[in-house]
C-alpha atoms as a PDB file:
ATOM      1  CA  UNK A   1      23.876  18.400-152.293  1.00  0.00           C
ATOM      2  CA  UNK A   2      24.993  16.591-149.583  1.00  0.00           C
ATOM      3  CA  UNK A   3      22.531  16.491-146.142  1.00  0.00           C
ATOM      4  CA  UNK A   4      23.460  17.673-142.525  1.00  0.00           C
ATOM      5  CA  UNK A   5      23.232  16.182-139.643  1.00  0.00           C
ATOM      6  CA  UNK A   6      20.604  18.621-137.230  1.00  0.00           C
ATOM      7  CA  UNK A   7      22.250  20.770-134.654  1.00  0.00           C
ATOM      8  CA  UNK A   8      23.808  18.916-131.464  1.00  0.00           C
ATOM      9  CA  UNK A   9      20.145  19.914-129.451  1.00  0.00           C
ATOM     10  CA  UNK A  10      17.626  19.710-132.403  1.00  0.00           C
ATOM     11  CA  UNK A  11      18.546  16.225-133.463  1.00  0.00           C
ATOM     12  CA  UNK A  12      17.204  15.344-129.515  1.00  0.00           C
ATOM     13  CA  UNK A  13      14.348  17.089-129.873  1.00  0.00           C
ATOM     14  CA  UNK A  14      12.777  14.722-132.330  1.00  0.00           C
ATOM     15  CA  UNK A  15      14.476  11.526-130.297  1.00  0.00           C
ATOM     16  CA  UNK A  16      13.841  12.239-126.851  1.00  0.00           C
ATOM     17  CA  UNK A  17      10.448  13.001-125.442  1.00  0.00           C
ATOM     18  CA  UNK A  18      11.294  12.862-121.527  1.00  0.00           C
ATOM     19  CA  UNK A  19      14.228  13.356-119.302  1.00  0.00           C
ATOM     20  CA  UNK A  20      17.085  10.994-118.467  1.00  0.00           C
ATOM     21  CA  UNK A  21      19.146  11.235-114.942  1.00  0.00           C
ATOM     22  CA  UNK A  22      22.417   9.554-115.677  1.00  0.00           C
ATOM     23  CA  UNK A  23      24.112   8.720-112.041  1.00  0.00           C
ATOM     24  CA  UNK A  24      24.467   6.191-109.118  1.00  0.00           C
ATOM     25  CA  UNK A  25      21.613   5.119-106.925  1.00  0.00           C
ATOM     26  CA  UNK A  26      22.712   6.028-103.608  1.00  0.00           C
ATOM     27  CA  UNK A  27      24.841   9.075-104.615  1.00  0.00           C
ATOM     28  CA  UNK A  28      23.544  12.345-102.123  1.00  0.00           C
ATOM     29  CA  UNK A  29      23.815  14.819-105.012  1.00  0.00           C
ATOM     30  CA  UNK A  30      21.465  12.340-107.732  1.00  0.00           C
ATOM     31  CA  UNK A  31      19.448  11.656-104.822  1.00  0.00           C
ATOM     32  CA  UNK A  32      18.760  15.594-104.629  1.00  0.00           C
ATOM     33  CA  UNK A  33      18.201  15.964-108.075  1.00  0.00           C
ATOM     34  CA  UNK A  34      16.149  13.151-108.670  1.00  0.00           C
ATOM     35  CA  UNK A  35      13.672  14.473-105.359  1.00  0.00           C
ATOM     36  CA  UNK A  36      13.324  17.840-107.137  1.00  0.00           C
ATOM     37  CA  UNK A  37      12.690  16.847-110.462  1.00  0.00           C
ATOM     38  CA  UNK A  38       9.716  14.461-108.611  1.00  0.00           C
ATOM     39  CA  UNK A  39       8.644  17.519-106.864  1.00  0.00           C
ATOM     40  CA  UNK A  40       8.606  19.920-109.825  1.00  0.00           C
ATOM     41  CA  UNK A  41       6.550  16.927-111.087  1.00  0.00           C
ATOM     42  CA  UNK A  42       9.411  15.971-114.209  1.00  0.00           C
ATOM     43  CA  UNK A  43       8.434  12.760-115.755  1.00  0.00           C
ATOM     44  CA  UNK A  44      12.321  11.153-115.327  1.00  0.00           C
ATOM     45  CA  UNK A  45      14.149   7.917-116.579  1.00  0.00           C
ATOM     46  CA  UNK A  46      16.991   6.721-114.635  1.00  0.00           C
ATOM     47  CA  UNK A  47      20.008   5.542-116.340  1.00  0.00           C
ATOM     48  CA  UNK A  48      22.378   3.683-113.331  1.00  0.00           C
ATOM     49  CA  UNK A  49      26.075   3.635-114.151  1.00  0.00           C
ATOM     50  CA  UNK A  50      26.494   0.796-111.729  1.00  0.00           C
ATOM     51  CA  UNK A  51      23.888  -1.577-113.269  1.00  0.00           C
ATOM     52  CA  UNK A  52      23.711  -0.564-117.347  1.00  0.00           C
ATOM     53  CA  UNK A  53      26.926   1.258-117.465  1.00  0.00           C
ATOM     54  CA  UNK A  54      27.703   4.402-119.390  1.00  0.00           C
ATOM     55  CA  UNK A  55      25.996   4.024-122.767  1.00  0.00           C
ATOM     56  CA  UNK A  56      28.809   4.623-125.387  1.00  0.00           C
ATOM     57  CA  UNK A  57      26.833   7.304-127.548  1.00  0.00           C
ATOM     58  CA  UNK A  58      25.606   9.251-124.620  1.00  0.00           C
ATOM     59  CA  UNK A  59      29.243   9.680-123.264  1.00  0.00           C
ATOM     60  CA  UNK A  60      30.289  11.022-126.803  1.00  0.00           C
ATOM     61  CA  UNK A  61      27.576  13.331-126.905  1.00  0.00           C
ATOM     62  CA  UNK A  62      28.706  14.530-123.663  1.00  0.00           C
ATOM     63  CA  UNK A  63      32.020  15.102-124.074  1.00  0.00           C
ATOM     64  CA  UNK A  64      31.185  17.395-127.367  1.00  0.00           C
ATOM     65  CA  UNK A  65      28.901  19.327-125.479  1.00  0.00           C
ATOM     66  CA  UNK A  66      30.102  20.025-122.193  1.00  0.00           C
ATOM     67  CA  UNK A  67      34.041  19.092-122.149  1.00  0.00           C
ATOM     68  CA  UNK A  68      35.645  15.941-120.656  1.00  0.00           C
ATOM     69  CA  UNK A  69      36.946  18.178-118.304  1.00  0.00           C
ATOM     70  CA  UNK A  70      33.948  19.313-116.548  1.00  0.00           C
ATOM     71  CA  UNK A  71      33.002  15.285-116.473  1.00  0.00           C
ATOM     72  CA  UNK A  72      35.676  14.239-114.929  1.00  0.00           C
ATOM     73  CA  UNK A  73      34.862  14.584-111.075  1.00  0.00           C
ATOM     74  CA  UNK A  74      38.675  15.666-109.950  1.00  0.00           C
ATOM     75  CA  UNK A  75      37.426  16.234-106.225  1.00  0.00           C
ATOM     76  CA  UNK A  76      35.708  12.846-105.806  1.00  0.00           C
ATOM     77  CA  UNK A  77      36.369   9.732-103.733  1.00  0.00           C
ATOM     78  CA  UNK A  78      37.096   7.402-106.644  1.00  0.00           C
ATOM     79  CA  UNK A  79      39.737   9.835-108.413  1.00  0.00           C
ATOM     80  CA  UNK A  80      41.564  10.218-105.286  1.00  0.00           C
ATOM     81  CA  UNK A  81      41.724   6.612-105.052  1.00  0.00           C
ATOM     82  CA  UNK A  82      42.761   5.976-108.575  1.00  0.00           C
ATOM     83  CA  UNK A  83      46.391   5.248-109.744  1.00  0.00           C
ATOM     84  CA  UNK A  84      48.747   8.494-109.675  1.00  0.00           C
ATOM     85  CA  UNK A  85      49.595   7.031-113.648  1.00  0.00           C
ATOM     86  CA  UNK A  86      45.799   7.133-114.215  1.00  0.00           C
ATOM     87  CA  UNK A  87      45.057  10.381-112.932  1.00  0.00           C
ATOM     88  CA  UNK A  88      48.294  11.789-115.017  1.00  0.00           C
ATOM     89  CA  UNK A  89      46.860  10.355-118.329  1.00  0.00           C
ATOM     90  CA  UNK A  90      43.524  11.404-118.007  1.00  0.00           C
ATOM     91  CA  UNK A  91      44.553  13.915-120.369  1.00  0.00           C
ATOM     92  CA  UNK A  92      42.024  14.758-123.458  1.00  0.00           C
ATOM     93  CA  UNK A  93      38.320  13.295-124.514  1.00  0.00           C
ATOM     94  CA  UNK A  94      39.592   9.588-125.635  1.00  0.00           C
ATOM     95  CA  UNK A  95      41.472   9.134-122.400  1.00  0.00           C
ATOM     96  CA  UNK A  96      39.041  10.433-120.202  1.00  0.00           C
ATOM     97  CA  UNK A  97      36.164   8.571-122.018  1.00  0.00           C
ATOM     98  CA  UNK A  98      38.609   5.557-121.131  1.00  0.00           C
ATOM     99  CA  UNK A  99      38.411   6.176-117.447  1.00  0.00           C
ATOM    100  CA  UNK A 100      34.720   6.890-117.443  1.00  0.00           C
ATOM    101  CA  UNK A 101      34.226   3.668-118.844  1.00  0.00           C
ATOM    102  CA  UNK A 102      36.455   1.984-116.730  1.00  0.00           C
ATOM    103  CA  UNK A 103      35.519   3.789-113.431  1.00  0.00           C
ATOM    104  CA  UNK A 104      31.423   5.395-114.072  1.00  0.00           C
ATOM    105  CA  UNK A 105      32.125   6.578-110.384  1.00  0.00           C
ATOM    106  CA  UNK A 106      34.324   9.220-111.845  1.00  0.00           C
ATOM    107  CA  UNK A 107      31.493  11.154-113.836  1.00  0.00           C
ATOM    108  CA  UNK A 108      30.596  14.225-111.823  1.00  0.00           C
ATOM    109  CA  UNK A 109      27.143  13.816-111.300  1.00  0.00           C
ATOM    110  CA  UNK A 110      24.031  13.344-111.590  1.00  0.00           C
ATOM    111  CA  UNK A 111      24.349  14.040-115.855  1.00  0.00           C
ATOM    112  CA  UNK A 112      20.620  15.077-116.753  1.00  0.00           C
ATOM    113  CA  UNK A 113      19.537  15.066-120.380  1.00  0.00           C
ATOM    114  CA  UNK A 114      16.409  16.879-119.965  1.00  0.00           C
ATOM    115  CA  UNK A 115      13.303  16.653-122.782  1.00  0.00           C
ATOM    116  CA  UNK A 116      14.379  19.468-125.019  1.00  0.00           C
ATOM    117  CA  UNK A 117      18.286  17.490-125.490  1.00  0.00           C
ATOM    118  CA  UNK A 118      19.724  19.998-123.199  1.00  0.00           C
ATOM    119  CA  UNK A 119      22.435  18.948-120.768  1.00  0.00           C
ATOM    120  CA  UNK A 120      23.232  19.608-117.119  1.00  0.00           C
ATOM    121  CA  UNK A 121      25.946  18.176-115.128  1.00  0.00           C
ATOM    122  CA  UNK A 122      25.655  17.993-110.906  1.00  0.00           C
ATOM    123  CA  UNK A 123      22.814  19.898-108.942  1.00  0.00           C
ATOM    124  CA  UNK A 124      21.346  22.952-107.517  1.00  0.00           C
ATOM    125  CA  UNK A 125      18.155  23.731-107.378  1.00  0.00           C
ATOM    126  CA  UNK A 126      18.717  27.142-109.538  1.00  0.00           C
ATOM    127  CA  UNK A 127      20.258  25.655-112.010  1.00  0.00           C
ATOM    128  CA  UNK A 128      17.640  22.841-112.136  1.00  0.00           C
ATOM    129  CA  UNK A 129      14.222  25.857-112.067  1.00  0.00           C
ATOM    130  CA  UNK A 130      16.503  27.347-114.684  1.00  0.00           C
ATOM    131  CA  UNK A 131      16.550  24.426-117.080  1.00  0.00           C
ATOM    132  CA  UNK A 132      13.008  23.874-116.001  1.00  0.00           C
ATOM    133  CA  UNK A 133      11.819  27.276-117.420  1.00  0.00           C
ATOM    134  CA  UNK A 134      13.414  26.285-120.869  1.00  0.00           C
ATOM    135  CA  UNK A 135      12.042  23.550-121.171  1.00  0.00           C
END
């Protein structure tokens, strides 16, 4: 009998014991999320796009679970300034994971793998107590 892998979430539990904020230093909406999870008193890591990168398997875990669509930060600065023929392939998951990789300041953010391998993609403060209460 052949084994399975864990459920996407599961497998994190037994990898991940805190959070991770994935996101750009000086970005307002990572610097809002990163003050509340210090003020709900959230043991954090912080991954920066600008310095590390995007780390190739945490991108591909992202895209299964929340949809290169929600990812891709359509409204932003660095999209509008992008190529027309860039924005026009963007397309599906292997194109967009191109661009990410290529451009980290296109990733709406902050991402936020919190301890239990849940995901959360930009900021409010509900959704952040929500996740909190799960947790």
């Amino acid at each position: 009998m052949m084994a399975t892998s864990p459920p996407f979430n599961q497998k994190y539990l037994t990898m991940r014991t805190s959070t991770t904020v994935y996101g750009i230093p000086n970005c307002d909406t990572v610097k809002k999320g990163r003050d509340w999870l210090t003020a709900a008193g959230i043991d954090y890591q912080f991954h920066d796009f600008k310095k590390a990168g995007v780390p190739d398997d945490a991108l591909s875990d992202w895209l299964e679970a929340l949809g290169w669509e929600l990812l891709v930060n359509r409204k932003g600065t660095t999209w509008r300034k992008l190529d027309p023929a860039l924005q026009a392939a963007t397309v599906d998951a292997p194109s967009a994971a191109t661009l990410m990789r290529e451009h980290p300041s296109v990733i709406k953010r902050p991402v936020v793998r919190w301890s239990d391998g849940s995901l959360s993609v930009g900021f409010s403060a509900a959704q952040f107590e929500t996740l909190q209460r799960a947790l």
